[in-house]
C-alpha atoms as a PDB file:
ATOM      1  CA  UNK A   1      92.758 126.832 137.250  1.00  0.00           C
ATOM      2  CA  UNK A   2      94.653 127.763 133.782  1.00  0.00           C
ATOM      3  CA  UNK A   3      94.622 126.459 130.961  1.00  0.00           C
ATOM      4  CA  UNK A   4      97.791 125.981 129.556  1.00  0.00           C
ATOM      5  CA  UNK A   5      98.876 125.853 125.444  1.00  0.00           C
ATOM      6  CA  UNK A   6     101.549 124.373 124.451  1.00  0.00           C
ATOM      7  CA  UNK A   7     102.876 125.981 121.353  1.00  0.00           C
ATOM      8  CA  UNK A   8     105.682 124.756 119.286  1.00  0.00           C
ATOM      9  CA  UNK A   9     107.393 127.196 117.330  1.00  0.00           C
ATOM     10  CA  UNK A  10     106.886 126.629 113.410  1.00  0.00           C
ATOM     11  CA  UNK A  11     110.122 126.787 111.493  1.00  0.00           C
ATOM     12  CA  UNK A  12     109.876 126.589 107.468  1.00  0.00           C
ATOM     13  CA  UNK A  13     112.614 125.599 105.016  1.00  0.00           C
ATOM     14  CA  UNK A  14     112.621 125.750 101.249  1.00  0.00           C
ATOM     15  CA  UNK A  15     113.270 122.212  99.111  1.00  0.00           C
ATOM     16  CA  UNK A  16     116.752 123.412  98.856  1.00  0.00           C
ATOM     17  CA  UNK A  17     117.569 123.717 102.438  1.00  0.00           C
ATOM     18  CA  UNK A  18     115.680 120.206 103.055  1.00  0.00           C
ATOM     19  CA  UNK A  19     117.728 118.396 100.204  1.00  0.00           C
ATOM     20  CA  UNK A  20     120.849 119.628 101.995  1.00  0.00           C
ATOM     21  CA  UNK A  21     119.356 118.642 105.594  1.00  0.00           C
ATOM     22  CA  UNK A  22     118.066 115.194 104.548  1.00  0.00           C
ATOM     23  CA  UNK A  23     121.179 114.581 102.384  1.00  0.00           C
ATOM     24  CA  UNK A  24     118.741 113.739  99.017  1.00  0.00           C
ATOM     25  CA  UNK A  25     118.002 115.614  95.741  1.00  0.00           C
ATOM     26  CA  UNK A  26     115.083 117.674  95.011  1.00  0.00           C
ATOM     27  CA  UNK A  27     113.704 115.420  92.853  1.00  0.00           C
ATOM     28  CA  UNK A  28     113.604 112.586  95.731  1.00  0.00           C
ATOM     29  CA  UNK A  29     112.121 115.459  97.953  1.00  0.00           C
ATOM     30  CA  UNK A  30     109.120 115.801  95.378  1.00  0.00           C
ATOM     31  CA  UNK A  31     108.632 111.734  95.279  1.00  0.00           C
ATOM     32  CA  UNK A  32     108.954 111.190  99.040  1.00  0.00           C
ATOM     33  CA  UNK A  33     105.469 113.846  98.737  1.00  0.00           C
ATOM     34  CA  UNK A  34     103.647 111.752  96.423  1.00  0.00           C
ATOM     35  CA  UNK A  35     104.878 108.788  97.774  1.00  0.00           C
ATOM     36  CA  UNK A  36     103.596 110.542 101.795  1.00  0.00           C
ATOM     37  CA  UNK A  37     106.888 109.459 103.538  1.00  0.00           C
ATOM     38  CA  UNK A  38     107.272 113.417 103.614  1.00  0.00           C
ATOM     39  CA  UNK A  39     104.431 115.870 104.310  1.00  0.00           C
ATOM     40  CA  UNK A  40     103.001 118.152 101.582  1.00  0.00           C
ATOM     41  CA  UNK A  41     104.294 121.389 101.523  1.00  0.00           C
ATOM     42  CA  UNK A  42     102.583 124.849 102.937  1.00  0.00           C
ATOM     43  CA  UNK A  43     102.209 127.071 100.126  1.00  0.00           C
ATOM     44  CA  UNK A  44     103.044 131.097 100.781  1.00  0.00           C
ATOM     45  CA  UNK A  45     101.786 132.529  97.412  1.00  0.00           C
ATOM     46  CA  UNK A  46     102.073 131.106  94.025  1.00  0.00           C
ATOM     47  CA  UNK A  47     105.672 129.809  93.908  1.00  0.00           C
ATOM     48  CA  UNK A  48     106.988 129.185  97.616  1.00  0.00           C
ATOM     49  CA  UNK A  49     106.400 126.190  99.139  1.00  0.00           C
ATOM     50  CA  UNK A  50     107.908 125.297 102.462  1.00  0.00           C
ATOM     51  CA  UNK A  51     108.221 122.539 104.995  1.00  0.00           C
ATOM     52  CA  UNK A  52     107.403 122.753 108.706  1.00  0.00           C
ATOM     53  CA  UNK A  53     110.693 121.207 109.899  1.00  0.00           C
ATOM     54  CA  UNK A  54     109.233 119.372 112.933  1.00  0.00           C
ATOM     55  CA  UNK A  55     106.790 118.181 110.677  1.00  0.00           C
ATOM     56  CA  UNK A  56     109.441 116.546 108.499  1.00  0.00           C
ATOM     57  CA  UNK A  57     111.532 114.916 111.717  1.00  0.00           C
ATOM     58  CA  UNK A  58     107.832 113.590 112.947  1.00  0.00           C
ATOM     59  CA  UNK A  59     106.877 112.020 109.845  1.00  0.00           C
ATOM     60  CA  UNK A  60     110.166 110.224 109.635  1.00  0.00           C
ATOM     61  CA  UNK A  61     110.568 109.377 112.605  1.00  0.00           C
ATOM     62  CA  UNK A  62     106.852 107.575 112.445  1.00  0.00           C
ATOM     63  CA  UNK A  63     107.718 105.911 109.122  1.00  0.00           C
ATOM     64  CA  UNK A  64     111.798 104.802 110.040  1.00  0.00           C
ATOM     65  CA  UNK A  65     110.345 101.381 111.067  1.00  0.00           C
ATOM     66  CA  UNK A  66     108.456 101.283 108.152  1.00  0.00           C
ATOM     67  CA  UNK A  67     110.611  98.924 105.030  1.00  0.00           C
ATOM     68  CA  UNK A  68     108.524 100.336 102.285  1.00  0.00           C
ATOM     69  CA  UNK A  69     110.275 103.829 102.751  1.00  0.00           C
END
């Protein structure tokens, strides 16, 4: 018998493109991070940081129930 993986595919957007997807500034992209209603970043180098956009939908879709958010 096989095992069998399943792998989603990562896809990684810049604070930028996530202001413009969740409709927020960058600023409120940085608090929802220290606040945890967003995940932290992945870093790639010393000034790129990007967001795993299933990461983002799973994380707010776990907290949307949630009234402190």
């Amino acid at each position: 018998m096989k095992n069998t993986v399943s792998h989603k595919r990562r896809h990684f957007i810049g604070i930028k493109a996530l202001s413009t997807y969740l409709g927020v500034s960058e600023s409120t992209i940085r608090r929802y991070v220290t606040k945890r209603i967003l995940p932290r970043p992945y870093r790639f180098g010393d000034h790129t940081l990007r967001w795993d956009i299933n990461e983002v939908n799973a994380r707010l879709t776990k907290n949307k129930g949630n009234k402190n958010v």
